[in-house]
C-alpha atoms as a PDB file:
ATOM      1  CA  UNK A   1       0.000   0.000   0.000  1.00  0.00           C
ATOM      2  CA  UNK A   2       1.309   3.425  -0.570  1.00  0.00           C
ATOM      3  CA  UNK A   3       2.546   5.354   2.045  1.00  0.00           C
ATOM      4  CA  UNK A   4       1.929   9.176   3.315  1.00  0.00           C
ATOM      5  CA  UNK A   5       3.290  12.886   2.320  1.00  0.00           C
ATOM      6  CA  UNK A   6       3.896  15.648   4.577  1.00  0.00           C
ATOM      7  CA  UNK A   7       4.801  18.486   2.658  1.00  0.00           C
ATOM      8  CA  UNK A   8       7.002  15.644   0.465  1.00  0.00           C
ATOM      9  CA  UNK A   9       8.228  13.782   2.922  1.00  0.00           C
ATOM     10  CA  UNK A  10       7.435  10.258   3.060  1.00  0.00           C
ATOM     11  CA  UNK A  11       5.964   9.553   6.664  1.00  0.00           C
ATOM     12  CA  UNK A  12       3.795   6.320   6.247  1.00  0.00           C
ATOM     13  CA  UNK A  13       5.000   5.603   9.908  1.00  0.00           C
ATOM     14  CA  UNK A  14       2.780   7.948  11.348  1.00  0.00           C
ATOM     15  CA  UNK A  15      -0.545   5.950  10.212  1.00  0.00           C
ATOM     16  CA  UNK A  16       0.580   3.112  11.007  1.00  0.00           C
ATOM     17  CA  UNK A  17       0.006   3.279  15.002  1.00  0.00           C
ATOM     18  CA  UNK A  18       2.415   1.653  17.765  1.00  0.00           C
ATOM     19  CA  UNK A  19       1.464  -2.043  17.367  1.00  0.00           C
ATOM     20  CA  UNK A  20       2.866  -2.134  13.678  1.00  0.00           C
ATOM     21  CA  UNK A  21       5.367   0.246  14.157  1.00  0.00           C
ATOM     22  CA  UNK A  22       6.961  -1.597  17.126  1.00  0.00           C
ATOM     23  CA  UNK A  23       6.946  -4.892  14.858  1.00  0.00           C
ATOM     24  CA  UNK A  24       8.528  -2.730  11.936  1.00  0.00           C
ATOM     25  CA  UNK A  25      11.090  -1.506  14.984  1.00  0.00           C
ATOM     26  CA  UNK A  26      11.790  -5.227  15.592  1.00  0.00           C
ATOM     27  CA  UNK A  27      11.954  -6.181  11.818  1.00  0.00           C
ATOM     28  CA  UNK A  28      14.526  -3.035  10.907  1.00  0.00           C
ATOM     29  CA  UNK A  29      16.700  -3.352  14.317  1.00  0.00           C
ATOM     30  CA  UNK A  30      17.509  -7.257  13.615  1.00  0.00           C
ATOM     31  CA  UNK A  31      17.826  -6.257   9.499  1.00  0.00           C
ATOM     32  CA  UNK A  32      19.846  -3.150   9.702  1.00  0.00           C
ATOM     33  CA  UNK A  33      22.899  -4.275  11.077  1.00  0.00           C
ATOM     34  CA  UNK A  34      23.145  -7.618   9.251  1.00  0.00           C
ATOM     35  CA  UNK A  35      24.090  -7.945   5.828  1.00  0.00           C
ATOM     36  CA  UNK A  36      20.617  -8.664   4.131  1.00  0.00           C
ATOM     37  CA  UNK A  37      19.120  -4.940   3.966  1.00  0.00           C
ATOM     38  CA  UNK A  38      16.868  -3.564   6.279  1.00  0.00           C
ATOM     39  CA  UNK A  39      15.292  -1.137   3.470  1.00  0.00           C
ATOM     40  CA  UNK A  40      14.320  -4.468   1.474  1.00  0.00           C
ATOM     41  CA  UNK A  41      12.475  -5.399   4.521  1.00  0.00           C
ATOM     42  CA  UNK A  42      10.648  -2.491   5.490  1.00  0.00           C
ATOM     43  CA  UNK A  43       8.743  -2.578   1.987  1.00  0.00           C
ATOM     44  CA  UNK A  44       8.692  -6.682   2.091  1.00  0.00           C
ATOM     45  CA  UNK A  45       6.745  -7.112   5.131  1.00  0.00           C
ATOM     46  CA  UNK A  46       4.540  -4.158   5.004  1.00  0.00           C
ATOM     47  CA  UNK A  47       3.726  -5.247   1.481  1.00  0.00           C
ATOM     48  CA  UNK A  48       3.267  -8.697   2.681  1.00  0.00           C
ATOM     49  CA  UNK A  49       1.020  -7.641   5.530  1.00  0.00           C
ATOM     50  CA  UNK A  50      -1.329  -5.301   3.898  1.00  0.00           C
ATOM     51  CA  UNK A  51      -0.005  -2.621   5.214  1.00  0.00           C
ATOM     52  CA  UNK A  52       1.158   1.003   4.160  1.00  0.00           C
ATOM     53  CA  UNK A  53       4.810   1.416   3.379  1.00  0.00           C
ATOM     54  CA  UNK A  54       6.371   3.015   6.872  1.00  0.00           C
ATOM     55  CA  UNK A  55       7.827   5.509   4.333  1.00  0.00           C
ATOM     56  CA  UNK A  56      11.942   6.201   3.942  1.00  0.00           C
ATOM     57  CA  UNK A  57      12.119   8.898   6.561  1.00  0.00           C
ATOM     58  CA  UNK A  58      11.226   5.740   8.897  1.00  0.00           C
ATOM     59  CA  UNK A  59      13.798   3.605   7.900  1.00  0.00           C
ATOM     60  CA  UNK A  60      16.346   6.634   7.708  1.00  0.00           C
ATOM     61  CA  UNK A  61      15.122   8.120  11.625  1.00  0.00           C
ATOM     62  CA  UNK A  62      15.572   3.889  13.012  1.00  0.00           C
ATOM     63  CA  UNK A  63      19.731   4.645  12.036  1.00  0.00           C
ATOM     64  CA  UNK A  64      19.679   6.420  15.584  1.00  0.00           C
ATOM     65  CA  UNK A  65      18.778   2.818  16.521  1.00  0.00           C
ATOM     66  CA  UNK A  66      21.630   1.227  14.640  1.00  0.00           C
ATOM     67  CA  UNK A  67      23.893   3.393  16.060  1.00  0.00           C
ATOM     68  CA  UNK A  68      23.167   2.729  20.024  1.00  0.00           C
ATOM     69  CA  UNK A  69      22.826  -0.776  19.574  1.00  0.00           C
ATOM     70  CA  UNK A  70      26.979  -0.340  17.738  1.00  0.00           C
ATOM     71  CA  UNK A  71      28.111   2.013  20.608  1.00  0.00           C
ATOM     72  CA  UNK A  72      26.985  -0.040  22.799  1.00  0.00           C
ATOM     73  CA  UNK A  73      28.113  -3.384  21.565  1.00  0.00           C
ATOM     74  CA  UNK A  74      31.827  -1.924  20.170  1.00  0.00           C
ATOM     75  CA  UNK A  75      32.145   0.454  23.491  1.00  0.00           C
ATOM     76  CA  UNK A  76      35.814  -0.125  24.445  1.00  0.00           C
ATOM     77  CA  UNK A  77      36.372   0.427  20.762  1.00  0.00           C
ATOM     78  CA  UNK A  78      34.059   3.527  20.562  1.00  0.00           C
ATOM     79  CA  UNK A  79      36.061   4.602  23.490  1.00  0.00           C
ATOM     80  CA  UNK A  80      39.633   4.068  23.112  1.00  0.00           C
ATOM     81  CA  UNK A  81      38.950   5.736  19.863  1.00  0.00           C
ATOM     82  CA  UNK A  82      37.189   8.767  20.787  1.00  0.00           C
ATOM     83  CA  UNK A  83      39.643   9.485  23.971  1.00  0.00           C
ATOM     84  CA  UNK A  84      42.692   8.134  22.554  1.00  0.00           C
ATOM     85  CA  UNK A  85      42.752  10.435  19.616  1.00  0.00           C
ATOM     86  CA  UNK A  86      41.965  13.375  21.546  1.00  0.00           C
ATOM     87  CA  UNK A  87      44.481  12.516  23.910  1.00  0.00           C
ATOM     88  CA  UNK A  88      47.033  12.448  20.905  1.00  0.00           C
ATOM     89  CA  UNK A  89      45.575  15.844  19.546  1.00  0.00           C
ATOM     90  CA  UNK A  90      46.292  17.678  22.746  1.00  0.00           C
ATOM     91  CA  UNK A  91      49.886  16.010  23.130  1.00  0.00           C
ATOM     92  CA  UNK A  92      50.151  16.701  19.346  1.00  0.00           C
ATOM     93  CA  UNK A  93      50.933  13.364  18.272  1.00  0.00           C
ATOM     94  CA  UNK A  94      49.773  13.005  15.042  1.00  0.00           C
ATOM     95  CA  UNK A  95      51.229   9.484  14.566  1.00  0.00           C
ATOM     96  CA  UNK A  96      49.400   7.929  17.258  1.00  0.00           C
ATOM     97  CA  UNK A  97      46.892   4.759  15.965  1.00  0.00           C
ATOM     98  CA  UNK A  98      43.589   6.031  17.831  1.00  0.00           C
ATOM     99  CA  UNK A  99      44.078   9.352  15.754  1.00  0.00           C
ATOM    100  CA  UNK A 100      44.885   7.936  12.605  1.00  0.00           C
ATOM    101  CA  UNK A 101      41.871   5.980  12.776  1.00  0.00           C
ATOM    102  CA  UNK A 102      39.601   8.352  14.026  1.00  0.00           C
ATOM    103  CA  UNK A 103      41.097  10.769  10.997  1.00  0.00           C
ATOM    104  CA  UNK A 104      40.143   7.459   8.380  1.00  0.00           C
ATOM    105  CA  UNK A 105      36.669   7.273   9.989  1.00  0.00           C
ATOM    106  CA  UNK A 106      35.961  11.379   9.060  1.00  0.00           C
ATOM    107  CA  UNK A 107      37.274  10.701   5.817  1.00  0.00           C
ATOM    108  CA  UNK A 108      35.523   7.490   4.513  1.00  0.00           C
ATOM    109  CA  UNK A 109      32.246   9.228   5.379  1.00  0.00           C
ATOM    110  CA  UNK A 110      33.105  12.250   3.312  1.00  0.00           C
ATOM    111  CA  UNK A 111      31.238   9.922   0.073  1.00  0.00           C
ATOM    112  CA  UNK A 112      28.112   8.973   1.550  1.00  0.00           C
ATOM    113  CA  UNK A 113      27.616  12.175   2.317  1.00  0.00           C
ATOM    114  CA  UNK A 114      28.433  13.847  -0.546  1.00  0.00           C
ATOM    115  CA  UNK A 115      26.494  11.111  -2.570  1.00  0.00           C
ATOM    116  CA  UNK A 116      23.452  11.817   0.237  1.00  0.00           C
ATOM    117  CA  UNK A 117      22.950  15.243  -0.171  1.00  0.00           C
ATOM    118  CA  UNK A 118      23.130  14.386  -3.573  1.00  0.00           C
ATOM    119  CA  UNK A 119      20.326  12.437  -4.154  1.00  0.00           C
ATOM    120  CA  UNK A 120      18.512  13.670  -0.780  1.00  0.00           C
ATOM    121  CA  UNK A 121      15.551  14.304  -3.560  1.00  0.00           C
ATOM    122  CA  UNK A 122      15.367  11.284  -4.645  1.00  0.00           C
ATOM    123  CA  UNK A 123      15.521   9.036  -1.691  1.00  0.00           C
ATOM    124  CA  UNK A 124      13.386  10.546   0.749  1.00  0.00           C
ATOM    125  CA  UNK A 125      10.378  11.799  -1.775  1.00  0.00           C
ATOM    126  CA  UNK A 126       7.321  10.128  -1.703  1.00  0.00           C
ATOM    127  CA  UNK A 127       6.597   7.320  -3.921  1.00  0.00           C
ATOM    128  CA  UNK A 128      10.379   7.242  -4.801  1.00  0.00           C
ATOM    129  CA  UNK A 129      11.188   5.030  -7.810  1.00  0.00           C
ATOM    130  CA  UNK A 130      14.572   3.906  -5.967  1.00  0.00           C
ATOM    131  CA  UNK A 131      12.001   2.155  -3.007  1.00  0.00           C
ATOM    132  CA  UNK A 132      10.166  -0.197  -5.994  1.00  0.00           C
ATOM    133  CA  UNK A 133      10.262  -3.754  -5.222  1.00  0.00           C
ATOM    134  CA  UNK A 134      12.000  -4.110  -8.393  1.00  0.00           C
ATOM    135  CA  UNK A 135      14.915  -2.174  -7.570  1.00  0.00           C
ATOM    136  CA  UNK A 136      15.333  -3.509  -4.034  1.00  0.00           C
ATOM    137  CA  UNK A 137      14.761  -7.197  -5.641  1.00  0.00           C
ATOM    138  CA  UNK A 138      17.879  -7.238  -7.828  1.00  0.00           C
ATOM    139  CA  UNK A 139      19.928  -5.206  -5.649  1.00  0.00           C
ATOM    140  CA  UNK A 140      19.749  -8.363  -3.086  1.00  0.00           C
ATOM    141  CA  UNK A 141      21.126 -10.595  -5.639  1.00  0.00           C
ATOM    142  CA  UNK A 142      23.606  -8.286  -7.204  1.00  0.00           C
ATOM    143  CA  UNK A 143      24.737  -7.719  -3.711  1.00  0.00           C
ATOM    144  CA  UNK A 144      23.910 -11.327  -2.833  1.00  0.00           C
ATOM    145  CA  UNK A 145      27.196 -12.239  -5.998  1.00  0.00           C
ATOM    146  CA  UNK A 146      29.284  -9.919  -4.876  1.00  0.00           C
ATOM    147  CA  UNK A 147      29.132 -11.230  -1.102  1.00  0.00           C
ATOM    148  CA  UNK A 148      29.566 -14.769  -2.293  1.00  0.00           C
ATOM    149  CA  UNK A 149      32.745 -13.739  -4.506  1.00  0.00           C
ATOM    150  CA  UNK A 150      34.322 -12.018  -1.309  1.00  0.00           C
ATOM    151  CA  UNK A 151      33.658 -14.749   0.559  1.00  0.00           C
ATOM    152  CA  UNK A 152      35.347 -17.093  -2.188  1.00  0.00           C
ATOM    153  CA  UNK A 153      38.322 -14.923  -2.971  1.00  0.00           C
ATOM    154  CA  UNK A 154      39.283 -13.323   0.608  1.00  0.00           C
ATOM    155  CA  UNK A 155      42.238 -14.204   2.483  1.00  0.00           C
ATOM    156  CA  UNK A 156      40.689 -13.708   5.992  1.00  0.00           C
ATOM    157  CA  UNK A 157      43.728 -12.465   7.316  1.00  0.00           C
ATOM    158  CA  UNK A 158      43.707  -9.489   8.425  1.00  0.00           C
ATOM    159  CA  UNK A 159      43.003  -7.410  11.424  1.00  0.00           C
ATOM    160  CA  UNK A 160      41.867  -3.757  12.492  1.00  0.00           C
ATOM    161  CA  UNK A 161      45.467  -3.271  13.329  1.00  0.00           C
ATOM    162  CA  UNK A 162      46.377  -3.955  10.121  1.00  0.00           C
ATOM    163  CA  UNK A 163      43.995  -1.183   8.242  1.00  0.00           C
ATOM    164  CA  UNK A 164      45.422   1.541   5.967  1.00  0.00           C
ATOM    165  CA  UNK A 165      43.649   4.697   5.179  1.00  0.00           C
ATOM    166  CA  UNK A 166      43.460   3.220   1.538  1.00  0.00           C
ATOM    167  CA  UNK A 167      41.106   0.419   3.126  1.00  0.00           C
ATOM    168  CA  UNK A 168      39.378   2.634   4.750  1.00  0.00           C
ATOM    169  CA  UNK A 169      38.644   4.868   1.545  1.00  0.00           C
ATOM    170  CA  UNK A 170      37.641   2.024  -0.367  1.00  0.00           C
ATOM    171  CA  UNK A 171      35.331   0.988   2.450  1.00  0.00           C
ATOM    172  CA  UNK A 172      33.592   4.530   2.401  1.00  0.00           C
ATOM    173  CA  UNK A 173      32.795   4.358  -1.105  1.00  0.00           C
ATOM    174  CA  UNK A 174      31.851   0.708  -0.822  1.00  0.00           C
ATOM    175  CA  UNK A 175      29.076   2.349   1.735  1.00  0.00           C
ATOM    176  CA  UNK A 176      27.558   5.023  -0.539  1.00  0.00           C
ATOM    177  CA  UNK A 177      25.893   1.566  -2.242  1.00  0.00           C
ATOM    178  CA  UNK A 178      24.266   2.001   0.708  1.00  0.00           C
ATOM    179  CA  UNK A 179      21.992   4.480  -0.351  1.00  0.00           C
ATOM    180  CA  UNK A 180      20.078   2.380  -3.286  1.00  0.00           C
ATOM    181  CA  UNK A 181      17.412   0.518  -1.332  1.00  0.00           C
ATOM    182  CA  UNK A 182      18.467  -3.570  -1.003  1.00  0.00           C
ATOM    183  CA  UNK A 183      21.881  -3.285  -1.413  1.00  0.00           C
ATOM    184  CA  UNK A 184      22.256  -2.528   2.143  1.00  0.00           C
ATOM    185  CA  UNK A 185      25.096  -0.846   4.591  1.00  0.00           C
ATOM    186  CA  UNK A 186      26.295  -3.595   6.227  1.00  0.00           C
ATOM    187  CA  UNK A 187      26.104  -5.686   3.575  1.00  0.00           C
ATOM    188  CA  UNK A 188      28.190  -3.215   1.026  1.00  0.00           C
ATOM    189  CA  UNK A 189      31.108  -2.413   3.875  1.00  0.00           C
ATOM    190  CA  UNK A 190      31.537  -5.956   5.213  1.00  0.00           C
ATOM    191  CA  UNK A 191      31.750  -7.335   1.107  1.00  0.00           C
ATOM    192  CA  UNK A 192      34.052  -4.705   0.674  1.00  0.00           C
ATOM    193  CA  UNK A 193      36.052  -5.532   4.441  1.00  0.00           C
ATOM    194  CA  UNK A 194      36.219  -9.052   3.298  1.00  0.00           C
ATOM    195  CA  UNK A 195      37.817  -8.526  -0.333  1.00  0.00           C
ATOM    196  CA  UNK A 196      40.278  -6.440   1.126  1.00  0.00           C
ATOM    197  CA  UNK A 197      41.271  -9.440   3.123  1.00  0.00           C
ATOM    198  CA  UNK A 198      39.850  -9.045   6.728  1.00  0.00           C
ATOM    199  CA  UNK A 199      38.935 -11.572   8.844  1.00  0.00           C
ATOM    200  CA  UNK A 200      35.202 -12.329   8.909  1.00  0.00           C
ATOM    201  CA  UNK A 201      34.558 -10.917  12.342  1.00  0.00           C
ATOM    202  CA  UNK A 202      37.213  -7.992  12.010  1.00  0.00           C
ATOM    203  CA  UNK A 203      35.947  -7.000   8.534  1.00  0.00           C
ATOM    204  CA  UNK A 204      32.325  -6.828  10.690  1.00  0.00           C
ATOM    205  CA  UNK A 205      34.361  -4.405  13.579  1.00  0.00           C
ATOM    206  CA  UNK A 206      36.032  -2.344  11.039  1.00  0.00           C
ATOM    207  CA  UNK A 207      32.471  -1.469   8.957  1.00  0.00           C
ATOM    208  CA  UNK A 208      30.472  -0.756  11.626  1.00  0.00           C
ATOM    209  CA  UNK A 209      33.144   1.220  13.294  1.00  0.00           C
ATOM    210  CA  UNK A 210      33.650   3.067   9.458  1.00  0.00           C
ATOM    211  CA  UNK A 211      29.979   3.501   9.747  1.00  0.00           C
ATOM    212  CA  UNK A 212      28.725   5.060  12.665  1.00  0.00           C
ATOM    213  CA  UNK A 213      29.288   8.689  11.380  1.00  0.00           C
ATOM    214  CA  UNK A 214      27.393   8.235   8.886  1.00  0.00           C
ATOM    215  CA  UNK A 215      24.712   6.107  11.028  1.00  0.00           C
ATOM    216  CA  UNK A 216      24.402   8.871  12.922  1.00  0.00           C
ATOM    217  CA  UNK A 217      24.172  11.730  10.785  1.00  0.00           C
ATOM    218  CA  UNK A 218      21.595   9.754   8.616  1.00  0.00           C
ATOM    219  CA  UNK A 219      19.479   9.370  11.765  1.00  0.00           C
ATOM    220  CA  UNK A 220      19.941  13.227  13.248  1.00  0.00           C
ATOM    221  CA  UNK A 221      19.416  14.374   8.933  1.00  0.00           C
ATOM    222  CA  UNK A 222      15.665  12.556   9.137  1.00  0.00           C
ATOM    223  CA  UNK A 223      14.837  14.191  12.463  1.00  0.00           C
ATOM    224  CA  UNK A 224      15.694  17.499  11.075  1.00  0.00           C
ATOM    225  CA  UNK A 225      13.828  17.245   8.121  1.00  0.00           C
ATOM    226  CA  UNK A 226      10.783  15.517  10.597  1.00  0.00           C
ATOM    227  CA  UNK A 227      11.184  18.730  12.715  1.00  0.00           C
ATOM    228  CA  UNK A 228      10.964  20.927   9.501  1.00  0.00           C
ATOM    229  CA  UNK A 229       7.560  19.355   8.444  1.00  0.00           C
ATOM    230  CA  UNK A 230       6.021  19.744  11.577  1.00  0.00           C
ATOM    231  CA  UNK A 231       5.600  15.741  12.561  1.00  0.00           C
ATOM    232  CA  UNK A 232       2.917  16.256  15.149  1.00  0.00           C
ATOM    233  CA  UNK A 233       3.000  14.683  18.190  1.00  0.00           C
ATOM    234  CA  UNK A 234       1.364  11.514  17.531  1.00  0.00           C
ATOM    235  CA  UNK A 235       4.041  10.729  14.713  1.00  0.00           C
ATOM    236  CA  UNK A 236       6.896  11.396  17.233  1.00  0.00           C
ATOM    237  CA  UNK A 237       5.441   9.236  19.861  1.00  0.00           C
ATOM    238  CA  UNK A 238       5.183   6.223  17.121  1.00  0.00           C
ATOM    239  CA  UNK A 239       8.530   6.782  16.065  1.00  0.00           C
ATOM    240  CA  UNK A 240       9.828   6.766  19.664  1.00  0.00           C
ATOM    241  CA  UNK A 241       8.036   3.377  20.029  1.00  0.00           C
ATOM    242  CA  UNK A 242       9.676   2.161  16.572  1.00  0.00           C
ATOM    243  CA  UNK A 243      13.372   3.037  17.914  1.00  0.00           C
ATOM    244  CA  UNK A 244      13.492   1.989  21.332  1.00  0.00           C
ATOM    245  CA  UNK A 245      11.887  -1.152  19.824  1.00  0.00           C
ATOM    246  CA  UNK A 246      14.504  -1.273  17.411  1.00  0.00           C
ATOM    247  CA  UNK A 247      17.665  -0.412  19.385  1.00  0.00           C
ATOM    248  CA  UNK A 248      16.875  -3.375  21.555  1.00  0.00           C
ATOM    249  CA  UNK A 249      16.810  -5.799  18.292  1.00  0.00           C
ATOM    250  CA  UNK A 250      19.954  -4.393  16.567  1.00  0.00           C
ATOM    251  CA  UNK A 251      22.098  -4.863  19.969  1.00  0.00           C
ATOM    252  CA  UNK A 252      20.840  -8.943  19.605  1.00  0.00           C
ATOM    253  CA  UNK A 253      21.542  -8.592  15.892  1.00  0.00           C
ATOM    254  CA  UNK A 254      24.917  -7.356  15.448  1.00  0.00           C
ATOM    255  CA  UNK A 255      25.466  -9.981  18.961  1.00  0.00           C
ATOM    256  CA  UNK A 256      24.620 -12.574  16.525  1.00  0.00           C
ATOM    257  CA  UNK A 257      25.860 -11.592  13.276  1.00  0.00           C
ATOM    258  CA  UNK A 258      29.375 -11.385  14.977  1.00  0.00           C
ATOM    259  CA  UNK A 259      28.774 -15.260  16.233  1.00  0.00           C
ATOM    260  CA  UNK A 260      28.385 -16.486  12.475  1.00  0.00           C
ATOM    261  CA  UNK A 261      31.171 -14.779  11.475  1.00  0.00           C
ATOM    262  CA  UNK A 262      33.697 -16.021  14.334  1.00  0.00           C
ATOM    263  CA  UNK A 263      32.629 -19.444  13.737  1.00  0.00           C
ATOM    264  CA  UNK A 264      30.896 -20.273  10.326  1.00  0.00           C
ATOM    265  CA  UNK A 265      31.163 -17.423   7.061  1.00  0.00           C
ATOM    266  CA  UNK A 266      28.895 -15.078   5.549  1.00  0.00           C
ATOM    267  CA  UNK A 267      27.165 -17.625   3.668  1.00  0.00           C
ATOM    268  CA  UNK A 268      24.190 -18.053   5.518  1.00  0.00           C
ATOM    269  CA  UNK A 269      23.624 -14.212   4.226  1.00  0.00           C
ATOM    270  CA  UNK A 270      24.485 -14.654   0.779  1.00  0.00           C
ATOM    271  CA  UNK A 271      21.944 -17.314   0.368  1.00  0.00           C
ATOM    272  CA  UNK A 272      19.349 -15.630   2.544  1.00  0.00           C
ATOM    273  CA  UNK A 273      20.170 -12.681   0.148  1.00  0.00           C
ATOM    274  CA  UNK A 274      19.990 -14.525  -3.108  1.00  0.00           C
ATOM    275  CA  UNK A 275      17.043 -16.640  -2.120  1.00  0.00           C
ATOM    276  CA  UNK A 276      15.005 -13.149  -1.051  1.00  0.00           C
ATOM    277  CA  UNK A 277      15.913 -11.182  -4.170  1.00  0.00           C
ATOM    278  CA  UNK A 278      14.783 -13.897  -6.504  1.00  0.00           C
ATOM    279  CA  UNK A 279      11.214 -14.211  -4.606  1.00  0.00           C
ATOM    280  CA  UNK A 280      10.471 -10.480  -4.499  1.00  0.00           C
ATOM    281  CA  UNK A 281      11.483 -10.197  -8.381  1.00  0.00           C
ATOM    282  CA  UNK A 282       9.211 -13.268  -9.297  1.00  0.00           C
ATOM    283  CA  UNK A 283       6.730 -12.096  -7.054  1.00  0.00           C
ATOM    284  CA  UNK A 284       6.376  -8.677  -8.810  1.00  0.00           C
ATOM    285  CA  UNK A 285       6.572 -10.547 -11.868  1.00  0.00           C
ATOM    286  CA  UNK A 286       3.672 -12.468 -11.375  1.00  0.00           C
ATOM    287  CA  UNK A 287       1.751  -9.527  -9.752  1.00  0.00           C
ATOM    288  CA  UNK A 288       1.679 -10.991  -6.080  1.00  0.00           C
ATOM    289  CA  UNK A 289       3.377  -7.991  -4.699  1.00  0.00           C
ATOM    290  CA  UNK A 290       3.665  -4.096  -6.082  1.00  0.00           C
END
């Protein structure tokens, strides 16, 4: 079902009330940190369900929710990071590892956002042509190749340690495939972490810690833009419901994404990928879903 404009803004949410909303949290906090597209999903199941489409400001507002379920989960990380690189700033040690990767971090998100504001139009308008099942259905198994062809051809090697800013770079672009419904964020960094030659689990560390700038900025953009259409009340309160909702499921998610990696391989994805884009293209096909 089609979703709902405020002054062009897609905000199907809002209609939706809390019961469906918190199941949408539930459904996009266990999707959007694990490598099969969280984006596919909020159009699969609403579809599948009867109900309206939740809308892309949705989807981009429940990053806030991807990115306390990562801080969180990567803390020590996050936090040797974020005081370790001041700390070298103020002694003016420029060569120190925290700051160098804090400095790769600000500079692999410099694409995404670029690419974002970009095509800000396009993504967020209502009935956007980038959101048709279509689109989303052979993104999953273009993505669902490529993830199967890292997984083939990596080395599994290497470590966080043993990043470069090059890897980093190459990871930021990898993420501004992000931004085409179905091909998803994870799912983009961690096939790009993995042909570089990372370690299953430390190709997972390295892309979500890549990522949460531009998490987070994705999520604080689609409150802005919320705030600027004059969401009323009601639609806040649902969306509140959606993210705490969804916070809770991502923490579980990337808890159990990281235990397939450490002890099987991304396979389980790239099938669960392949398998999904297939369906949704042969169920638009045959005019079982639109």
């Amino acid at each position: 079902m089609a979703g709902m404009c405020t002054q062009g803004l897609d905000t199907g949410f809002a209609g939706l009330g809390y019961a469906k909303v918190a199941f949408l949290g539930l459904v996009q906090g266990i999707t959007e940190l694990l490598p099969i597209s969280s984006t596919a999903h909020m159009r699969i199941v609403p579809a599948v369900l009867g109900w309206q489409d939740p809308g892309s400001a949705f989807s981009a507002a429940m990053q806030l929710a991807a990115l306390a379920a990562v801080v969180s989960y990567f803390w020590s990380d996050v936090r040797d990071i974020v005081f370790g690189s001041l700390g070298a700033l103020a002694r003016r040690d420029f060569a120190d590892r925290y700051f160098r990767l804090a400095t790769w971090i600000v500079l692999a998100t410099i694409p995404i956002v670029i690419a974002g504001i970009a095509l800000s139009g396009v993504l967020n308008a209502c009935d956007s042509p980038l959101r048709s099942l279509t689109v989303i259905g052979w993104a999953c198994v273009v993505m669902a190749i490529l993830l199967a062809l890292a997984e083939i051809y990596a080395s599994h090697r290497r470590t966080v340690d043993d990043a470069s800013l090059t890897d980093a770079l190459l990871i930021g672009v990898a993420q501004v495939g992000a931004l085409i419904p179905g091909v998803s964020r994870s799912g983009s960094t961690l096939t790009a972490a993995l042909g570089l030659g990372f370690k299953r689990a430390e190709a997972a560390r390295f892309s979500f810690l890549l990522g949460l700038p531009a998490i987070a900025l994705a999520g604080l953009k689609e409150l802005w833009e919320l705030h600027k259409v004059h969401l009323d009340a009601h639609g806040w309160s649902v969306l509140a419901v959606g993210l705490v909702v969804a916070s809770i499921s991502a923490f579980f998610a990337i808890w159990g994404l990281m235990r397939v990696l450490e002890r099987f391989s991304a396979w389980p994805f790239v099938i669960y990928r392949g398998v999904l884009g297939v369906v949704l293209l042969l169920s638009v096909a045959m005019g079982w879903l639109v």
